[in-house]
N, C-alpha and C. Protein backbone atom coordinates (compact mmCIF):
# COMPACT_ATOMS: atom_id res chain seq x y z
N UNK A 1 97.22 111.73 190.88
CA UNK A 1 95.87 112.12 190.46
C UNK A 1 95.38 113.26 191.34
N UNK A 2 94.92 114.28 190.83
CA UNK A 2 94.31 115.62 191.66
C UNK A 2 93.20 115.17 192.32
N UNK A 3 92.95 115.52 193.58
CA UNK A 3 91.69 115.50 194.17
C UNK A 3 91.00 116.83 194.10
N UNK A 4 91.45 117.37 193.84
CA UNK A 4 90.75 119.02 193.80
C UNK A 4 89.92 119.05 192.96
N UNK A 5 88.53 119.89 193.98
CA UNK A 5 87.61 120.04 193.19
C UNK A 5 87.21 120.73 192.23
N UNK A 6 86.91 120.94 190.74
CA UNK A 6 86.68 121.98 189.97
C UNK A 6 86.04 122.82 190.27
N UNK A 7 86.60 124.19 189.64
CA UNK A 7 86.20 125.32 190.50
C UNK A 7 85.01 125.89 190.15
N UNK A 8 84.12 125.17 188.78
CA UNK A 8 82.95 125.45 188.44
C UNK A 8 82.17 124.53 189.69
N UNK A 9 82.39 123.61 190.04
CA UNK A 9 81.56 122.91 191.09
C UNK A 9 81.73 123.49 192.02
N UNK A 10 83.17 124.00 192.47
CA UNK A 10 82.70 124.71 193.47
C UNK A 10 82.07 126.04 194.06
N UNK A 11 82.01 126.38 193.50
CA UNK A 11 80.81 127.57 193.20
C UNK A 11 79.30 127.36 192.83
N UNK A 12 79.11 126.18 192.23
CA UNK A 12 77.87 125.91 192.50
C UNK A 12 77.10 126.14 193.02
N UNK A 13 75.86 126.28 193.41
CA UNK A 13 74.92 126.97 194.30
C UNK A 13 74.27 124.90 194.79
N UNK A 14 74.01 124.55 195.79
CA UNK A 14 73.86 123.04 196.54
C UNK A 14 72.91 122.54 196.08
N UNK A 15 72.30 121.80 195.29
CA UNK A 15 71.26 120.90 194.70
C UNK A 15 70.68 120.44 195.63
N UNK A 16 69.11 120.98 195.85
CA UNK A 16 68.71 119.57 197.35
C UNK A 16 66.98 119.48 196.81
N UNK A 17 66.72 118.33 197.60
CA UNK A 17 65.59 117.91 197.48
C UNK A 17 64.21 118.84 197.48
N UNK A 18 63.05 118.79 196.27
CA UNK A 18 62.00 119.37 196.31
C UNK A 18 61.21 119.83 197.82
N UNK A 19 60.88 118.88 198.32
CA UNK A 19 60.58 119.37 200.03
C UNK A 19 59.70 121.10 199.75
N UNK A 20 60.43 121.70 201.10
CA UNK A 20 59.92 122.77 201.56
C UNK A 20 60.14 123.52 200.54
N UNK A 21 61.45 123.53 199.39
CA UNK A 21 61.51 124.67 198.91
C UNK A 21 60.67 124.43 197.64
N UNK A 22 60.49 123.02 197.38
CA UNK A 22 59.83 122.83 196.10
C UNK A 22 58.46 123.30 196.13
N UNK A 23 57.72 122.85 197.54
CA UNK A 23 57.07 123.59 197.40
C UNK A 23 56.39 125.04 197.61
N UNK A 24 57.51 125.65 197.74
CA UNK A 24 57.63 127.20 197.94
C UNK A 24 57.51 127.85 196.55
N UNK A 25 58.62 127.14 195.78
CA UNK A 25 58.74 127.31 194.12
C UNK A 25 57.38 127.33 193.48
N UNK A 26 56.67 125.85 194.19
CA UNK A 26 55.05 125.51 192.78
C UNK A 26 54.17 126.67 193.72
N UNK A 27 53.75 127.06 194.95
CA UNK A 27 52.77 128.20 195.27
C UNK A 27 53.28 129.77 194.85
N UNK A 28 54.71 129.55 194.78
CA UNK A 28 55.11 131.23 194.05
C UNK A 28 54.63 130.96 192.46
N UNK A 29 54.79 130.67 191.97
CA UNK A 29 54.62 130.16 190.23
C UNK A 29 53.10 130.18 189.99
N UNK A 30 52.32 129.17 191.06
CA UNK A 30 51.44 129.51 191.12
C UNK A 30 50.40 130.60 190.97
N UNK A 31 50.70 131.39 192.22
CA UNK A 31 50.75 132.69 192.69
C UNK A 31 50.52 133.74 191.53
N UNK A 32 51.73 133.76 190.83
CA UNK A 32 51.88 134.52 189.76
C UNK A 32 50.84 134.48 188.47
N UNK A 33 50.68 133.04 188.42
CA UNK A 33 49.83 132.74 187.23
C UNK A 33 47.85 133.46 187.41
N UNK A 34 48.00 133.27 188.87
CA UNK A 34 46.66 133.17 189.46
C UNK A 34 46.51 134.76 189.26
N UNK A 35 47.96 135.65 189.86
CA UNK A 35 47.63 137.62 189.78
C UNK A 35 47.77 137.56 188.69
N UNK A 36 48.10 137.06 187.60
CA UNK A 36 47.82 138.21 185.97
C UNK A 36 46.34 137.72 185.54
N UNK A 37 45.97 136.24 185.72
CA UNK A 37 44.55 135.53 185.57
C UNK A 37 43.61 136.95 186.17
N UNK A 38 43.77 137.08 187.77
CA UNK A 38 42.57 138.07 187.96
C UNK A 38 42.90 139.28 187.99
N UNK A 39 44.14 140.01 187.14
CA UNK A 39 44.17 141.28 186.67
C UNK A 39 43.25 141.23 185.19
N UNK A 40 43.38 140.32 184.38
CA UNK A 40 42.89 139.80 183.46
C UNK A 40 40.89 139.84 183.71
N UNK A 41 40.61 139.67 184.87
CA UNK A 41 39.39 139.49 185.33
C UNK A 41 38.85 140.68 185.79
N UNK A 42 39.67 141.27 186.32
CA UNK A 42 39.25 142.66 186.76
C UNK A 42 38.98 143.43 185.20
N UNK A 43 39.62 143.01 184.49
CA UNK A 43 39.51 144.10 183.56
C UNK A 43 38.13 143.88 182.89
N UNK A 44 37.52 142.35 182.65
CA UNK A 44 36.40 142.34 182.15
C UNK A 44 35.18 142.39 183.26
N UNK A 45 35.83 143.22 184.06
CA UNK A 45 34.09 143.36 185.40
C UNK A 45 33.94 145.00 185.30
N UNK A 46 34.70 145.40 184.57
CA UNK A 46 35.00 146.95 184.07
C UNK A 46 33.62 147.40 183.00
N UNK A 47 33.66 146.32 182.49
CA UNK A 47 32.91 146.31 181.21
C UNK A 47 32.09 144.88 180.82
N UNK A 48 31.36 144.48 181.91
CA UNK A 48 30.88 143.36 181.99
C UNK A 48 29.98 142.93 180.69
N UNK A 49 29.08 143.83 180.73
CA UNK A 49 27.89 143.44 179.78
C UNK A 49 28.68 143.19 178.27
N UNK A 50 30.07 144.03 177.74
CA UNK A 50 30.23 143.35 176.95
C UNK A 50 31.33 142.69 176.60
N UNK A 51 31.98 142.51 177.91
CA UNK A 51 32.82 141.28 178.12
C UNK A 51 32.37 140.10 179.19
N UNK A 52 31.13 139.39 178.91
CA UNK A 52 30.65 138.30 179.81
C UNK A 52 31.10 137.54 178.88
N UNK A 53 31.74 136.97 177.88
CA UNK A 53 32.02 135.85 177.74
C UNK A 53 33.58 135.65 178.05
N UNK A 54 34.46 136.66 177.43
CA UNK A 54 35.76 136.56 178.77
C UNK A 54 35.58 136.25 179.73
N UNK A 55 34.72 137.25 180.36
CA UNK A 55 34.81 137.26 182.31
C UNK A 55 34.56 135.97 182.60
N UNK A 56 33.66 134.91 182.15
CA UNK A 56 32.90 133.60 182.23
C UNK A 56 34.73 132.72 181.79
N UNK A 57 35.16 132.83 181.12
CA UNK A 57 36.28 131.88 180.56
C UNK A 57 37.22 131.71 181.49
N UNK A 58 37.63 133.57 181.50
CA UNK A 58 38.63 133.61 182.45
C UNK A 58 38.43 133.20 183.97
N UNK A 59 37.14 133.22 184.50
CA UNK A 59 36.43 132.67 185.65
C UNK A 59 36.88 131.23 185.64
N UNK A 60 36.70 130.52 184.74
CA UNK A 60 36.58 128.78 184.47
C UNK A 60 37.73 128.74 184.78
N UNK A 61 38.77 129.01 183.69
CA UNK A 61 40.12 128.74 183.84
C UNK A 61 41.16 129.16 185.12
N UNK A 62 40.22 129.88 185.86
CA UNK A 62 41.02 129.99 187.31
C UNK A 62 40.85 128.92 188.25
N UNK A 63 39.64 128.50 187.78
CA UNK A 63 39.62 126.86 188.88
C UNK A 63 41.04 126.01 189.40
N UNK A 64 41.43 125.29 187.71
CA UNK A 64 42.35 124.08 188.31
C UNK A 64 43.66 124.75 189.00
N UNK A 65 43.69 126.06 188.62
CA UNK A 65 45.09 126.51 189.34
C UNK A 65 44.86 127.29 191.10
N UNK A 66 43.50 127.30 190.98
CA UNK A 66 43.09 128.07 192.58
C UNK A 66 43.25 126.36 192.86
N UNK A 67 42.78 125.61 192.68
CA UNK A 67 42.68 124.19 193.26
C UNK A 67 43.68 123.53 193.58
N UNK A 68 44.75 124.11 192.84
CA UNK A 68 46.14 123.42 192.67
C UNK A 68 46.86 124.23 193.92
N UNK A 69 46.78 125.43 194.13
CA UNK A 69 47.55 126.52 195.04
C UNK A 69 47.14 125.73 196.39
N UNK A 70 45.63 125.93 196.51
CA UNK A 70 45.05 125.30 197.90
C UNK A 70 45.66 123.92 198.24
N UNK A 71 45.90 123.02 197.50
CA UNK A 71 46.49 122.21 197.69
C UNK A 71 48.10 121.91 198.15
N UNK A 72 48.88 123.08 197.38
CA UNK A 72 50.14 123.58 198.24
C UNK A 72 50.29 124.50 199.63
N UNK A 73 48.98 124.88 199.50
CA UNK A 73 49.20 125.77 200.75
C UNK A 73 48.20 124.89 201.79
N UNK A 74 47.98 124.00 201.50
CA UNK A 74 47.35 122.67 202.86
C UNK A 74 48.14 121.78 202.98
N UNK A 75 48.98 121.63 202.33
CA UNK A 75 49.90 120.86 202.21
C UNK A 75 51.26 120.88 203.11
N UNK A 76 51.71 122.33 203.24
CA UNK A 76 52.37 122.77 203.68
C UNK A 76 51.56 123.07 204.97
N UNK A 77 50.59 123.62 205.55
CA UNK A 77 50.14 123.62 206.78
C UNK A 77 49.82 121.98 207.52
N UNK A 78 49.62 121.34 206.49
CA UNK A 78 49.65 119.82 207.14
C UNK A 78 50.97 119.26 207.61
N UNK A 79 51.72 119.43 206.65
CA UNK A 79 53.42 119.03 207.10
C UNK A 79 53.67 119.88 208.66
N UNK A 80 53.35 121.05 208.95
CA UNK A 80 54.16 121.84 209.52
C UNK A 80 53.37 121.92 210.97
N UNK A 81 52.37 121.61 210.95
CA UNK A 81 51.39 120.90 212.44
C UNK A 81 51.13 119.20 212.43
N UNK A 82 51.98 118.42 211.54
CA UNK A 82 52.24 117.28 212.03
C UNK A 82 53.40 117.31 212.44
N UNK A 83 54.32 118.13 212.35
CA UNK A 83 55.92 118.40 213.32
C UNK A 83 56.88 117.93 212.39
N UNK A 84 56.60 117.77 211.00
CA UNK A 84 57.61 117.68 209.88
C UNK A 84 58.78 118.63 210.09
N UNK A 85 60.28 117.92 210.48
CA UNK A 85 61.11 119.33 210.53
C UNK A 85 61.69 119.90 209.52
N UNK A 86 61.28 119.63 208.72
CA UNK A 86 61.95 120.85 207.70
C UNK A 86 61.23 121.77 207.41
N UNK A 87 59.66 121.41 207.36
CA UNK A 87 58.71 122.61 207.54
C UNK A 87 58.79 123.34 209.12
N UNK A 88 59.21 122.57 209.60
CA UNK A 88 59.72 123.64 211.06
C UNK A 88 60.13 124.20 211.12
N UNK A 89 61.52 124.08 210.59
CA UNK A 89 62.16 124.99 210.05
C UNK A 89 61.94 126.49 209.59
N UNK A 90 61.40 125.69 208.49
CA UNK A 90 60.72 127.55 207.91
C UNK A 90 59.78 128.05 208.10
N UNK A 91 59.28 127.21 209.14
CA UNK A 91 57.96 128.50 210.12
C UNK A 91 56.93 128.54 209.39
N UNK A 92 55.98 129.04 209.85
CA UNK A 92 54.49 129.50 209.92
C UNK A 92 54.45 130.70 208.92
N UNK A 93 53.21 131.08 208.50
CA UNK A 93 53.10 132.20 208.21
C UNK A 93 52.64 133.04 209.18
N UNK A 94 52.28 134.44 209.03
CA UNK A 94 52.22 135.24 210.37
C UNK A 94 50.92 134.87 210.75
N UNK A 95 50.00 134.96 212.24
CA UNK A 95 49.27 134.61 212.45
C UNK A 95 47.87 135.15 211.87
N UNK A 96 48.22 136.76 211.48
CA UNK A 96 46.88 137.12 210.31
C UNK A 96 47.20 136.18 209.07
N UNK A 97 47.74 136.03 208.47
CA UNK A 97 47.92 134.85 207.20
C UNK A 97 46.95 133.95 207.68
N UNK A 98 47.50 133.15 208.97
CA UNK A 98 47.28 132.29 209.03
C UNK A 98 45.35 131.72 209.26
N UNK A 99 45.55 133.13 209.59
CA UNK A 99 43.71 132.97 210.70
C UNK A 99 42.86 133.78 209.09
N UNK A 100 43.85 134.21 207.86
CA UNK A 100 42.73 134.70 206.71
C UNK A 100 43.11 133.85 205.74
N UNK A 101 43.95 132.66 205.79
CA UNK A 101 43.93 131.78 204.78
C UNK A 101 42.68 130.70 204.32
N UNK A 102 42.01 130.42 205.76
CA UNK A 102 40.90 129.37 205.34
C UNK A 102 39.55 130.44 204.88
N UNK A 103 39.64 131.27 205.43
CA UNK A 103 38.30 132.46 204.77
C UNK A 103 39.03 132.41 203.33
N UNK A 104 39.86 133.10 203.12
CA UNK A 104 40.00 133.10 201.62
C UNK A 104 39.79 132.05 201.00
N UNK A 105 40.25 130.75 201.50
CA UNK A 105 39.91 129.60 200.34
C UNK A 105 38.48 129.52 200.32
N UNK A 106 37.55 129.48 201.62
CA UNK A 106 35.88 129.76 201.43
C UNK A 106 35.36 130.43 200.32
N UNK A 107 36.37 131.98 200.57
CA UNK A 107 35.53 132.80 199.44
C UNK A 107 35.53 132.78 198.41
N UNK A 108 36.68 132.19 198.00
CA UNK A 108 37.34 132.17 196.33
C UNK A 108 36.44 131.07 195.78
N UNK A 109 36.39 129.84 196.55
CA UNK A 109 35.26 128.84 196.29
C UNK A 109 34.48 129.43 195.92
N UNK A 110 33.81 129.98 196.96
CA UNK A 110 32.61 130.83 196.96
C UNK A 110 32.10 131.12 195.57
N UNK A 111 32.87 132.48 194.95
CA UNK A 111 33.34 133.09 194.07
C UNK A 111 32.87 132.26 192.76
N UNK A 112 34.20 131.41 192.83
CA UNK A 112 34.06 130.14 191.20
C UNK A 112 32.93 130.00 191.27
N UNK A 113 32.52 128.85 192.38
CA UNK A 113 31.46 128.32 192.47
C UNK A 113 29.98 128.76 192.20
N UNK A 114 29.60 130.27 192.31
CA UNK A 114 28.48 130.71 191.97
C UNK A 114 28.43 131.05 190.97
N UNK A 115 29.63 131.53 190.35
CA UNK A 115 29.70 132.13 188.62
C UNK A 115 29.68 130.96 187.94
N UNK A 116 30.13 129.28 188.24
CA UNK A 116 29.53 128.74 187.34
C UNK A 116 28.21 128.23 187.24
N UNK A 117 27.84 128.93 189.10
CA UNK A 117 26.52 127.56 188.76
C UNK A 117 25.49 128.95 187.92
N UNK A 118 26.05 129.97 188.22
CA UNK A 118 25.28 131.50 187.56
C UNK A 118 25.11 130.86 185.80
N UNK A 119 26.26 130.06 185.39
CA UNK A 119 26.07 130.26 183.62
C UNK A 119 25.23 129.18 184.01
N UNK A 120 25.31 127.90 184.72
CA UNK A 120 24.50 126.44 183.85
C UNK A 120 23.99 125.99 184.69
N UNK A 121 22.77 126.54 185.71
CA UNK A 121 21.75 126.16 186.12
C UNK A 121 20.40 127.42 185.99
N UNK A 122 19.18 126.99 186.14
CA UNK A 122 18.51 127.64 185.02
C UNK A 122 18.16 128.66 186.11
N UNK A 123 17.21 129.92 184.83
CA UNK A 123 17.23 130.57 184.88
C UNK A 123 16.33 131.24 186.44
N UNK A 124 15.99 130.44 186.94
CA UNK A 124 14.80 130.52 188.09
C UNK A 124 16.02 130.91 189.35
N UNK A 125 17.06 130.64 189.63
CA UNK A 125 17.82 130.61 191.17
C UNK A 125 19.10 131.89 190.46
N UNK A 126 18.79 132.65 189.49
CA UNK A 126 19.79 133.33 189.18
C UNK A 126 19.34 134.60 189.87
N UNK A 127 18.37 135.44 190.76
CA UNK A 127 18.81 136.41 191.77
C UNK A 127 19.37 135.76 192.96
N UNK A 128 19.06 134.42 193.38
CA UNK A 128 20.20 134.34 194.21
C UNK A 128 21.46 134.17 194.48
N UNK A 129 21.71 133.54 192.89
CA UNK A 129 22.61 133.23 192.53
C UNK A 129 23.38 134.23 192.61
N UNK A 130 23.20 134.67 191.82
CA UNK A 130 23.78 136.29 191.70
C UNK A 130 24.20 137.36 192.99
N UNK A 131 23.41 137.50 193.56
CA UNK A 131 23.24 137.89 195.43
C UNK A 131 24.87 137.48 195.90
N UNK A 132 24.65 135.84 196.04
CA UNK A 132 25.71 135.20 196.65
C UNK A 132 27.40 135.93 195.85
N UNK A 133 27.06 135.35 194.29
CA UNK A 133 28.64 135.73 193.68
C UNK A 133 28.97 137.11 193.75
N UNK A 134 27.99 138.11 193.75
CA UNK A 134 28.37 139.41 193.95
C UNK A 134 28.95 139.90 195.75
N UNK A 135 28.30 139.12 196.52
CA UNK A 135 28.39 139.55 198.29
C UNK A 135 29.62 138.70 198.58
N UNK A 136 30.23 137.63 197.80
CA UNK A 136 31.43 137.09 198.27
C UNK A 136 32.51 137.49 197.52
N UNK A 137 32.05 137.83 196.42
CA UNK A 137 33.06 138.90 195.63
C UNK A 137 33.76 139.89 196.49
N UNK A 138 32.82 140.40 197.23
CA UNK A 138 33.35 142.20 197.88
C UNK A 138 34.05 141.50 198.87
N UNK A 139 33.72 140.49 199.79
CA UNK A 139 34.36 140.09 201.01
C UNK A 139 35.70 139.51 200.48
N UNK A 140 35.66 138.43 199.36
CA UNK A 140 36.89 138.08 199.13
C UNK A 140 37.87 138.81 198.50
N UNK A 141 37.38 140.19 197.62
CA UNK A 141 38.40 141.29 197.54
C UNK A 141 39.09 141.76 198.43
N UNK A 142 38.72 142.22 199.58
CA UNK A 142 39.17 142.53 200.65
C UNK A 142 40.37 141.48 201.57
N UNK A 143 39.35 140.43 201.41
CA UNK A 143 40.85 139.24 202.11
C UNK A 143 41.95 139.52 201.08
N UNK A 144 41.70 139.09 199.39
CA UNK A 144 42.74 138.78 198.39
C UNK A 144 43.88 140.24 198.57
N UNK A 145 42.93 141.21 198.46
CA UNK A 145 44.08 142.27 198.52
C UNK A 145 45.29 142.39 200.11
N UNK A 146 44.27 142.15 200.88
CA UNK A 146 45.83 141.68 201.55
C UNK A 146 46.36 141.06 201.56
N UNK A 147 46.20 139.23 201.13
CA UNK A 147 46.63 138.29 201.27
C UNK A 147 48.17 138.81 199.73
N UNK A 148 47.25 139.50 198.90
CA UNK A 148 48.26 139.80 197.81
C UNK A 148 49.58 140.41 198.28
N UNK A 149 49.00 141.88 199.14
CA UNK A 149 49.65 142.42 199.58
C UNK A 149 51.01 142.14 200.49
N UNK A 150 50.81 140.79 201.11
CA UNK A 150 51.46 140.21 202.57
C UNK A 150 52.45 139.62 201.40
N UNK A 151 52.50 138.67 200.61
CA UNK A 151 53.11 138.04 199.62
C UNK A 151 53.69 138.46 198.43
N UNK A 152 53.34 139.49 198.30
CA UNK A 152 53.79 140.23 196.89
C UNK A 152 55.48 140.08 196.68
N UNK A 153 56.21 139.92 197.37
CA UNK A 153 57.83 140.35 197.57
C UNK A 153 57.98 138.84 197.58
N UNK A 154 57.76 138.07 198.42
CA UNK A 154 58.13 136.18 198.43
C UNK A 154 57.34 136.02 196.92
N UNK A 155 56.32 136.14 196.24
CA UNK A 155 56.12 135.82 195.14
C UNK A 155 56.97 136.21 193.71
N UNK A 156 57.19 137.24 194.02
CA UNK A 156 58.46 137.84 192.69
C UNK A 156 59.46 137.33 193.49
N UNK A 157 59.80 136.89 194.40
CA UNK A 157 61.28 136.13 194.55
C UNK A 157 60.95 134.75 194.16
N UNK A 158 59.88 133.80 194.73
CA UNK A 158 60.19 132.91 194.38
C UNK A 158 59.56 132.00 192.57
N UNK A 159 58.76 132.80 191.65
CA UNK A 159 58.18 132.60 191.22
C UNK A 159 58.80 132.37 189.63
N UNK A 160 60.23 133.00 189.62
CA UNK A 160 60.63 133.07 188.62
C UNK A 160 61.92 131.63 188.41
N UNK A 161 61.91 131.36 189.96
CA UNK A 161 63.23 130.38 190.24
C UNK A 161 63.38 128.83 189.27
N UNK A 162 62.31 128.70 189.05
CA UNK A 162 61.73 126.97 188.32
C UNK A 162 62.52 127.66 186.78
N UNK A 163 62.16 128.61 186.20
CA UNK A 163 62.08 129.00 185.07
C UNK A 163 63.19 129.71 184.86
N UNK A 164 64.25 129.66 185.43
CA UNK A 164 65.97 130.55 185.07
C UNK A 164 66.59 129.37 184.96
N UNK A 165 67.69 129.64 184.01
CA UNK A 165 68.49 128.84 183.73
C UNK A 165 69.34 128.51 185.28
N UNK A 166 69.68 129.71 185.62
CA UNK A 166 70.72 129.43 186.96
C UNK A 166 70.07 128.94 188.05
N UNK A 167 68.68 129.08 188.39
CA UNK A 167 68.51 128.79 189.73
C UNK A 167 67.33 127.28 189.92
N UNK A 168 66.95 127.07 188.56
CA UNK A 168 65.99 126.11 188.50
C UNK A 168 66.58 124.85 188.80
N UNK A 169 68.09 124.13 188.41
CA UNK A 169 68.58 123.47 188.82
C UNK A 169 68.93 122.89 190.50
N UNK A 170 68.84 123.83 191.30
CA UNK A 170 69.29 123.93 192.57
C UNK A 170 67.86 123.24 193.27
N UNK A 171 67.10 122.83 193.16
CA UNK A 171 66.11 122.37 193.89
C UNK A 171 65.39 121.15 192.47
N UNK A 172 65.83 120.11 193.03
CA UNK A 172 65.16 118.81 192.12
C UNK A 172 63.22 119.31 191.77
N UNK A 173 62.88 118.61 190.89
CA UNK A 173 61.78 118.58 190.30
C UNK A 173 61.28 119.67 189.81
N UNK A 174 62.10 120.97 189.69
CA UNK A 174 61.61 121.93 188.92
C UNK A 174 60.73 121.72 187.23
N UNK A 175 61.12 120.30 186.78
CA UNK A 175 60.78 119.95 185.49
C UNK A 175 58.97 119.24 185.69
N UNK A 176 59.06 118.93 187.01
CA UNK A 176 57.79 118.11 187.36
C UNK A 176 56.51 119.53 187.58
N UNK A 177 57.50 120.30 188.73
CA UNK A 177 56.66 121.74 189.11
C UNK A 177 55.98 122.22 187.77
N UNK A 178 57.14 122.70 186.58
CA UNK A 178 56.55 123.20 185.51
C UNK A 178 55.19 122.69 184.71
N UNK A 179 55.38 121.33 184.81
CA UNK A 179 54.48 120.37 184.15
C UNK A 179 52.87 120.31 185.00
N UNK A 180 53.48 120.66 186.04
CA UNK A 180 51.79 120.87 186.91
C UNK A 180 51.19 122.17 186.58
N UNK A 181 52.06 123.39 186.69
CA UNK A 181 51.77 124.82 186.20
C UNK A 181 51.08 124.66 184.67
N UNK A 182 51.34 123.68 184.12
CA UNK A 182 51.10 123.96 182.47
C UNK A 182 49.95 123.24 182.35
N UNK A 183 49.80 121.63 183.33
CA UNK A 183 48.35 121.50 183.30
C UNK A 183 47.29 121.74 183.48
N UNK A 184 47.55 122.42 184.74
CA UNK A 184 46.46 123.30 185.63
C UNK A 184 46.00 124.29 184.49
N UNK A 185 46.89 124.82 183.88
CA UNK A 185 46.16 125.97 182.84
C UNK A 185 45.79 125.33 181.60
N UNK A 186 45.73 123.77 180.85
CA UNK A 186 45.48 123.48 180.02
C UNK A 186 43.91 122.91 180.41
N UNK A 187 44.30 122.28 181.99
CA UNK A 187 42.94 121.88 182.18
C UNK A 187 41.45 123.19 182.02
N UNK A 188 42.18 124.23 182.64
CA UNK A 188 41.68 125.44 182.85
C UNK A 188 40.86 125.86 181.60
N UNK A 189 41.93 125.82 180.55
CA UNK A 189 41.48 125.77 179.33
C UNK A 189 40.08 125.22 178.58
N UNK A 190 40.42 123.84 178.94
CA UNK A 190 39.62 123.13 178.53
C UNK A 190 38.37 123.05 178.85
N UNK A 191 37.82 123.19 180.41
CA UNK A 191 36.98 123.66 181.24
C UNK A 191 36.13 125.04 180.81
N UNK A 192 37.28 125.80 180.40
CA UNK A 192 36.35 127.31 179.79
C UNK A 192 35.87 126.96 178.50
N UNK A 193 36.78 126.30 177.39
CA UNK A 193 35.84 126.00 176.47
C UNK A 193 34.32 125.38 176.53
N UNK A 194 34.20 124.19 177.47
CA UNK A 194 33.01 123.65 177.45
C UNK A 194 32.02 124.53 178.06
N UNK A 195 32.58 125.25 178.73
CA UNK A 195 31.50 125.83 179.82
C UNK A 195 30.46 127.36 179.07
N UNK A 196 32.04 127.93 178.61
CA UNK A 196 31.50 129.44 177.95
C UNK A 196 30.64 129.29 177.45
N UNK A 197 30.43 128.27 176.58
CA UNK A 197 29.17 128.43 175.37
C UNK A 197 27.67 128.82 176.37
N UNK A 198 27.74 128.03 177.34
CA UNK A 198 26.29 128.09 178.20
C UNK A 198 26.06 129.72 178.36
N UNK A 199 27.22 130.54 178.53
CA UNK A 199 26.78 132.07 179.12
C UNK A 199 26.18 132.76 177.66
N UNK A 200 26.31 132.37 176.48
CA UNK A 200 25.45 133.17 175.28
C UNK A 200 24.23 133.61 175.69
N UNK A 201 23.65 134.39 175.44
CA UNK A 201 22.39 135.03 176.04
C UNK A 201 22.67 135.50 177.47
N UNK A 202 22.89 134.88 178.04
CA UNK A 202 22.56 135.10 179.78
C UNK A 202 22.35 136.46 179.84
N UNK A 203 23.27 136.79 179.97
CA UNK A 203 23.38 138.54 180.61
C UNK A 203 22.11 139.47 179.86
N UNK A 204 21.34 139.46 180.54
CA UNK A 204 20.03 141.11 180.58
C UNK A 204 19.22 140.81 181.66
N UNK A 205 19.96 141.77 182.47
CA UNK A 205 19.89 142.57 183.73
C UNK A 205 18.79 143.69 183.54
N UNK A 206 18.80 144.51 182.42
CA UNK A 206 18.34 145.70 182.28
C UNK A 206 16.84 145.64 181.90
């Protein structure tokens, strides 16, 4: 009887546990979903007055997946300062990352958070309202574009890996990862439907 191993197995690329890389896989995927969402957003702040009911949707529907990211990327800073070694392993991010990651999650909060309470709380707290989502806007542009910037290259590497035939196999739960990516945007979904209707009228500024 041959003991030799087939030579399709052996070439294989090593199957291993979700862990560090899994979740490297769900914040790149993430990642990705979140930059076309606010290229998508940028485009209706171009032309606000007569795209406020996009800008309002696409606003909503960035929630469950900003919520979902923060949660991989605390996740991974929790593992990796409780002395988990496999997050030891793969290190820290650089120490600007590290010291503009909790401002960014502030601001992005920030951000959601005033544009919805901007559509559905009344009309009396909407210059401050407004004040706030516009002044954390500019600050959190500034973090996002570098934070984009620092990641841009680990995100197109790792973002496509869940979703190839060849490489999605090599790290267990790629089928689970996908299924979170798809809720986060269904929830997202669902969230902008209920919400949009409130922004009808709103907008006159002038």
């Amino acid at each position: 009887m041959s003991l030799r191993t087939p030579q399709h197995a052996r070439h294989a690329a090593p199957r291993v546990g979700g862990g560090v890389e899994g979740n490297s896989r769900l914040t790149g995927s993430l990642a990705l979903v979140l930059l076309v969402l606010l290229a998508l957003e940028g485009i209706t702040i171009l032309r606000i007055r007569s795209l406020l009911t996009p800008h309002v949707f696409i606003g909503v529907l960035l929630i469950p997946p900003v919520l979902y990211k923060v949660a991989t990327t605390s996740w991974r800073f929790v593992k990796y300062y409780r002395g988990d070694p496999a997050y030891r392993r793969k290190g820290p991010p650089p120490m600007v990352l590290r010291l503009l990651g909790p401002v960014l999650i502030v601001l992005t909060l920030t951000v959601l958070a005033s544009g919805v309470a901007l559509v559905l709380l009344p009309a009396s707290t909407r210059s401050l309202l407004l004040l706030v989502h516009q002044a954390s806007f500019v600050l959190w542009f500034g973090a996002m574009t570098i934070h984009v910037l620092a990641h841009l290259i680990e995100t197109a590497r790792l973002a496509p890996l869940d979703w190839l035939a060849r490489t999605r196999r090599q790290v267990h739960g790629a089928t689970t990862r996908q299924w979170v990516i798809a809720t986060s945007i269904v929830l997202g979904v669902l969230a902008g439907i209920i919400i949009t209707p409130h922004a009808s009228g709103w907008f006159s500024l002038g």
